[in-house]
Protein backbone atom coordinates (compact mmCIF):
# COMPACT_ATOMS: atom_id res chain seq x y z
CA UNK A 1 22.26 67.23 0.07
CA UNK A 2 20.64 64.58 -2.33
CA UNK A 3 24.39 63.98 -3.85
CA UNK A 4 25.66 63.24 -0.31
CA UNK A 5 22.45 61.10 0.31
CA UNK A 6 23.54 59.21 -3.03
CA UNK A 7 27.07 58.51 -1.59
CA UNK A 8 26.34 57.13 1.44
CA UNK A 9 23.56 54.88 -0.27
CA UNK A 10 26.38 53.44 -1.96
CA UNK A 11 27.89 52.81 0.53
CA UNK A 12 25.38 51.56 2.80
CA UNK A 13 24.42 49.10 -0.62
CA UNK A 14 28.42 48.28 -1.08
CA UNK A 15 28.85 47.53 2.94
CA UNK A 16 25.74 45.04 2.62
CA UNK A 17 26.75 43.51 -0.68
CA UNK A 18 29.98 42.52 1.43
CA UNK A 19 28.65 41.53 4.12
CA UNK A 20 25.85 39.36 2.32
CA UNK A 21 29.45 37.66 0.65
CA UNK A 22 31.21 37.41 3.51
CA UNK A 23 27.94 35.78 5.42
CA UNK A 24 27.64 33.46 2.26
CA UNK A 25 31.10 32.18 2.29
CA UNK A 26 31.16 31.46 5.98
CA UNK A 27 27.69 29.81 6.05
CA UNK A 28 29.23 27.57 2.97
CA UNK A 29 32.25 26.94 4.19
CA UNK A 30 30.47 25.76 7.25
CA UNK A 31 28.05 23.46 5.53
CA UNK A 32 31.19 21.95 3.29
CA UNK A 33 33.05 21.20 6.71
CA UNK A 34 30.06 19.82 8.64
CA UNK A 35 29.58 17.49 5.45
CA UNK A 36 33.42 16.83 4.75
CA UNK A 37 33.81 14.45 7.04
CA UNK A 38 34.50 11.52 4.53
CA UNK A 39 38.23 10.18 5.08
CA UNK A 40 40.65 9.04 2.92
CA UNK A 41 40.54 5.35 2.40
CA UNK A 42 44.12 3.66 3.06
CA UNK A 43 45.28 0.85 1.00
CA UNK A 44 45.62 -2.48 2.18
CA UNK A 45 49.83 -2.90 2.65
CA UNK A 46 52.82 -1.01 3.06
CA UNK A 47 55.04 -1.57 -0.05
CA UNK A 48 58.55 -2.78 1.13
CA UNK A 49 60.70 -1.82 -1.91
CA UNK A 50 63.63 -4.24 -0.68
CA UNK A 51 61.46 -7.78 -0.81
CA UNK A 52 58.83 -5.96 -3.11
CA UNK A 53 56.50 -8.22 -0.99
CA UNK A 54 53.14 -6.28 0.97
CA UNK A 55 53.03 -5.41 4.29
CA UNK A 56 49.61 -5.68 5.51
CA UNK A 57 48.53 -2.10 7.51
CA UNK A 58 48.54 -2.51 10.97
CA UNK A 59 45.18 -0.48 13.01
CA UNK A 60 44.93 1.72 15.97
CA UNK A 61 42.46 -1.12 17.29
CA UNK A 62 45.12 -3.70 17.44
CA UNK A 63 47.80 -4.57 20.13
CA UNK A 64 50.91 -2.25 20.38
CA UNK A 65 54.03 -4.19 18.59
CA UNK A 66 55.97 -1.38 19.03
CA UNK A 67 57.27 0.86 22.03
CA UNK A 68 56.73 3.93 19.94
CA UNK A 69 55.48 5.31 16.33
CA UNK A 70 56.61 8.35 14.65
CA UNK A 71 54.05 10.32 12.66
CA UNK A 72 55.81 12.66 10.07
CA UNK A 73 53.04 14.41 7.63
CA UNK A 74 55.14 15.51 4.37
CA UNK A 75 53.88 17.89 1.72
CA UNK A 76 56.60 18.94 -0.28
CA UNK A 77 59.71 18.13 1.94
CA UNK A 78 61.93 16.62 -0.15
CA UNK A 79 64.99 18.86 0.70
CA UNK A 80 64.30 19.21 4.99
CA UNK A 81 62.82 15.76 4.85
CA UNK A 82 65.84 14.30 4.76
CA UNK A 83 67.80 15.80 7.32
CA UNK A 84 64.96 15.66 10.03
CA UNK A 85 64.89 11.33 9.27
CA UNK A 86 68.23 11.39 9.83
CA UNK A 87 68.49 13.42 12.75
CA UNK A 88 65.58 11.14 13.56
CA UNK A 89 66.57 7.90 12.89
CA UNK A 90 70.00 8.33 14.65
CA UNK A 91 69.03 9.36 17.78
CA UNK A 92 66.19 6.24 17.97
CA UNK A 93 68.86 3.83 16.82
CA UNK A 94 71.27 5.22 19.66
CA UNK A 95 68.58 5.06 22.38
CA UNK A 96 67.44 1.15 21.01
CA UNK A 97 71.14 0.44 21.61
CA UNK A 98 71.70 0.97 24.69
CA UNK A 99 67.83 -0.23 25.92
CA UNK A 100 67.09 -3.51 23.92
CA UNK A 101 63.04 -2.84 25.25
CA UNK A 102 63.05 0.44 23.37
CA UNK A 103 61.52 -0.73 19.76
CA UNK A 104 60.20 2.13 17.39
CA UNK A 105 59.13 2.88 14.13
CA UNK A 106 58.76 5.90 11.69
CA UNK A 107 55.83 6.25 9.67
CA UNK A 108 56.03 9.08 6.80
CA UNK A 109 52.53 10.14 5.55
CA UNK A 110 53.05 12.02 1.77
CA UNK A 111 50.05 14.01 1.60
CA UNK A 112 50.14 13.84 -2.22
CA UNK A 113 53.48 15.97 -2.60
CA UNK A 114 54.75 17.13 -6.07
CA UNK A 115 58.11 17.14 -5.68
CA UNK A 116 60.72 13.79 -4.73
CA UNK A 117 59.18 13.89 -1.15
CA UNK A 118 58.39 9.71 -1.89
CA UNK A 119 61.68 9.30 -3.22
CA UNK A 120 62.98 10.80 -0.35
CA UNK A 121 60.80 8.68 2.15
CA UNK A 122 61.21 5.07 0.23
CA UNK A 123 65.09 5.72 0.31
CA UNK A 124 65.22 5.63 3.69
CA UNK A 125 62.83 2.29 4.19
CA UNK A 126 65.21 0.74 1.75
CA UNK A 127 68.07 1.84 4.20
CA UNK A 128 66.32 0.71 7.44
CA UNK A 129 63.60 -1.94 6.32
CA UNK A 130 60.25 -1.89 6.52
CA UNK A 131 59.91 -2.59 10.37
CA UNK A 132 61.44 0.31 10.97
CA UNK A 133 60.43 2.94 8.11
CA UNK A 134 56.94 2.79 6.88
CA UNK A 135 55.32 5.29 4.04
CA UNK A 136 51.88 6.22 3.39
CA UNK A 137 50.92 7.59 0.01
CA UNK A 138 47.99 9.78 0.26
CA UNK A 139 47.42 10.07 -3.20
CA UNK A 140 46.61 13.64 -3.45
CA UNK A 141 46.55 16.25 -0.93
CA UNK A 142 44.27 16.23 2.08
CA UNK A 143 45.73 18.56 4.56
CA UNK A 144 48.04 17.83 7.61
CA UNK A 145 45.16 16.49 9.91
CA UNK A 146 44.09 13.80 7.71
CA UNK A 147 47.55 13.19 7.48
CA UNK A 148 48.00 12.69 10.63
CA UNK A 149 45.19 11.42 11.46
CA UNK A 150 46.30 8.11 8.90
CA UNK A 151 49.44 7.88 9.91
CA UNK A 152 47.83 7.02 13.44
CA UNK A 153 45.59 5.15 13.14
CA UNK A 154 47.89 2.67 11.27
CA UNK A 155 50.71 2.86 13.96
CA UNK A 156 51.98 0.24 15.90
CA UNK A 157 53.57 2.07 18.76
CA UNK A 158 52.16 1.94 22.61
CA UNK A 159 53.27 5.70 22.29
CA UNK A 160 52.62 7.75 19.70
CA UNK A 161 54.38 11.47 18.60
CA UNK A 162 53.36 13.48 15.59
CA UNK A 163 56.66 15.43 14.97
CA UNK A 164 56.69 17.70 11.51
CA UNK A 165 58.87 17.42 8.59
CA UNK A 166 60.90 20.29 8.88
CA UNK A 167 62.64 19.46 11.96
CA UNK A 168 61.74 22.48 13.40
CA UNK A 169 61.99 20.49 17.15
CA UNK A 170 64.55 18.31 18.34
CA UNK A 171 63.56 14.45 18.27
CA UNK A 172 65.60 14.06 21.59
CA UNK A 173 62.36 16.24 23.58
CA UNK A 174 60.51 13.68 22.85
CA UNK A 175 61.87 12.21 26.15
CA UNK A 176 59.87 15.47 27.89
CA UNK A 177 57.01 14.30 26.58
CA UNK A 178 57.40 10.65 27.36
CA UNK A 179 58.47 11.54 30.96
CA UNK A 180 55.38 13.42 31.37
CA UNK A 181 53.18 10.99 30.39
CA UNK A 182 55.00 8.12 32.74
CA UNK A 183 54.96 10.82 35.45
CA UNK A 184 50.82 11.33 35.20
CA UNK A 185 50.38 7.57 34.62
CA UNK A 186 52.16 6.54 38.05
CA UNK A 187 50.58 9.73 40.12
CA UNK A 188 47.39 9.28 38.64
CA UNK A 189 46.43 5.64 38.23
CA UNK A 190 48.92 4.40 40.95
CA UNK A 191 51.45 2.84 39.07
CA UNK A 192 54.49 1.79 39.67
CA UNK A 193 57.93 2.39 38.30
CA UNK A 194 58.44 0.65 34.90
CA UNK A 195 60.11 0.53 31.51
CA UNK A 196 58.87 0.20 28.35
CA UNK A 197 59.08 -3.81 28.59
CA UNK A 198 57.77 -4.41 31.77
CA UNK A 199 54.56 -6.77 31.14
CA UNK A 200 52.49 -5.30 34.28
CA UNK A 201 52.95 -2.17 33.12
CA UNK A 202 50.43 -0.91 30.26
CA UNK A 203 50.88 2.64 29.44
CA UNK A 204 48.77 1.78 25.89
CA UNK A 205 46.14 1.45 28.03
CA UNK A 206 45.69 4.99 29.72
CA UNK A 207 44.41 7.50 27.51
CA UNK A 208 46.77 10.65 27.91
CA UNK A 209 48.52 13.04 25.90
CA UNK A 210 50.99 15.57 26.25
CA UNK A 211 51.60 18.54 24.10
CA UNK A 212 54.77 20.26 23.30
CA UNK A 213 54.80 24.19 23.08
CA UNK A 214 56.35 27.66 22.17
CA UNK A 215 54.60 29.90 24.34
CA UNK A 216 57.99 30.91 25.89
CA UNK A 217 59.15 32.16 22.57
CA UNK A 218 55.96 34.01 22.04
CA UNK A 219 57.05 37.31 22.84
CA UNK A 220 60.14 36.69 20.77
CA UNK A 221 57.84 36.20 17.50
CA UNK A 222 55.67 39.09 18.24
CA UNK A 223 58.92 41.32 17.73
CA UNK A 224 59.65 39.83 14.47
CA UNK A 225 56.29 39.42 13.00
CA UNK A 226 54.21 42.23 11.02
CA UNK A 227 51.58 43.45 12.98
CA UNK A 228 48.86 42.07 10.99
CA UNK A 229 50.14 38.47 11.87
CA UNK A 230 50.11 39.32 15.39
CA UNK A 231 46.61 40.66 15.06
CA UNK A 232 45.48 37.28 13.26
CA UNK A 233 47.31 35.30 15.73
CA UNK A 234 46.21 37.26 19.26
CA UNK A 235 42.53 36.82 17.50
CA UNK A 236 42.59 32.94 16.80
CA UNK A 237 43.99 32.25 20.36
CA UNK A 238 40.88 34.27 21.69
CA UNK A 239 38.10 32.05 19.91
CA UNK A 240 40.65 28.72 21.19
CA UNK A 241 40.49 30.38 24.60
CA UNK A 242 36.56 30.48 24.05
CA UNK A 243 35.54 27.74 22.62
CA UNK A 244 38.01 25.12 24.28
CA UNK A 245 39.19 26.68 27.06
CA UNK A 246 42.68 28.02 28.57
CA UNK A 247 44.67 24.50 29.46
CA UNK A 248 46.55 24.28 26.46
CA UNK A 249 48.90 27.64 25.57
CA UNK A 250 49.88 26.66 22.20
CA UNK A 251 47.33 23.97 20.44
CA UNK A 252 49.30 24.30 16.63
CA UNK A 253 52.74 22.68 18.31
CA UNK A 254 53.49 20.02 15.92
CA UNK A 255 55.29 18.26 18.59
CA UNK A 256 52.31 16.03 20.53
CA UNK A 257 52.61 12.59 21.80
CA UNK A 258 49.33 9.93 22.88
CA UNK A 259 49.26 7.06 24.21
CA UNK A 260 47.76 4.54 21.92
CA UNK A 261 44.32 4.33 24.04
CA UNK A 262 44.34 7.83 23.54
CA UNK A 263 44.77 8.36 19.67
CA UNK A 264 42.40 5.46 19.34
CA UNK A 265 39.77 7.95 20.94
CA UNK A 266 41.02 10.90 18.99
CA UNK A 267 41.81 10.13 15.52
CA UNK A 268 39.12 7.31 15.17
CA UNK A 269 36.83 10.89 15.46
CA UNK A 270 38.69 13.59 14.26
CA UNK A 271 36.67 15.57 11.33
CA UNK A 272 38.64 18.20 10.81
CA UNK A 273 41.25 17.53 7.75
CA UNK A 274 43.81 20.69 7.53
CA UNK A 275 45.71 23.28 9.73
CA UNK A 276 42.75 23.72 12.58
CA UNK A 277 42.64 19.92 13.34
CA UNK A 278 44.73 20.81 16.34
CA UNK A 279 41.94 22.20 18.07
CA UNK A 280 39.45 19.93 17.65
């Protein structure tokens, strides 16, 4: 009897030296984050490697000069990089073509990638010029949502879509978005019909947002998923469902557009710097 007592004082000492760790990460990790909140400076210009003259950075605070911005976060993406800009980049010059209104940029944030990721980027603002394709170097990396969260807040766009690097959705459902966002502006604030250059017409100003989602192809990921990731996933959706609520199926989309009153509210506050930025 006094060996079995011995045994389970182990483990009764080994469960609470865990769960003295576990407590002591999570109350750290929680005090690092609460104190984190210290963002990554941005430098004063663009570079433009065609004049090799500065660009001075445009803010979220300004007017729009620009129909839309596209916010691409790249760590690492030199090899899909390049065949999302040009999918990209194609389809905006297509749409600009037949709409003279429809004006747009790109804006690639390298969140201090180790591979030809910049190379990639700069080639392609050498091919379409500064106006059109802008890079920001984060020096080191910071994590998508600070990423992000720079890449905004130096936009010029009265709309603005973070899409990711991989190409992973098609540019063109941007329109979805866009459509949404003109539908709720006209229903909700009374508007009137309008394109993107008519003057009376201020979408910039209404802050809205629309998010893109997979929730349809949930069940199709379950299936091919281990069941641990399914566990991991089914749990973080039920503290999102708790602590923010059930209007928004699937908050780690990649694929979410603002209006520019909007991400001036959002990113000008965002703390969060990596994946879970989303849900803040």
């Amino acid at each position: 009897m006094g060996f079995l007592w011995t045994i389970a004082e182990l483990l009764v000492a080994l469960v609470f030296i865990i769960a003295s760790f576990l407590l002591t990460a999570v109350v750290s990790e929680a005090y690092r984050r609460r104190h984190n909140n210290t963002h990554v400076d941005a430098p004063a210009f663009f570079e433009d490697p065609n004049s090799l003259k500065q660009v001075p950075f445009p803010h979220i605070h300004e007017p729009a000069e620009k129909y839309i911005s596209l916010v691409i976060p790249a760590f690492n993406e030199e090899h899909r990089l390049l065949g999302a800009l040009d999918e990209t980049i194609n389809y905006l010059q297509e749409r600009a073509a037949k709409d003279k209104s429809f004006t747009y940029e790109v804006v690639i944030v390298d969140d201090g990638s180790a591979d030809a990721t910049k190379r990639v980027a700069f080639d392609f603002v050498k091919k379409y010029t500064v106006d059109n394709v802008r890079v920001i170097l984060l020096g080191r990396n910071h994590g998508k949502g600070e990423a992000i969260r720079k890449g905004m807040l130096h936009s010029r766009g009265e709309l603005l879509l973070m899409l990711d690097a991989d190409g992973a959705t098609k540019v063109t459902d941007l329109e979805k978005l866009e459509n949404q966002i003109h539908a709720v502006a006209r229903k909700e604030f009374h508007l009137g019909e309008s394109t993107s250059s008519d003057s009376s017409f201020r979408i910039s100003d209404i802050p809205l947002a629309a998010f893109g989602s997979r929730a349809h192809l949930e069940e199709k990921a379950l299936a091919t998923r281990k069941w641990y990731r399914n566990f991991l996933m089914k749990g973080f959706h039920l503290v999102v469902l708790l602590t923010a609520g059930s209007g928004i199926r699937d908050t780690q989309c990649g694929f979410k557009m603002f209006t520019r009153a909007a991400a001036r509210k959002l990113f000008t506050n965002i703390r969060l710097k990596r994946w879970c930025f989303d849900v803040e």
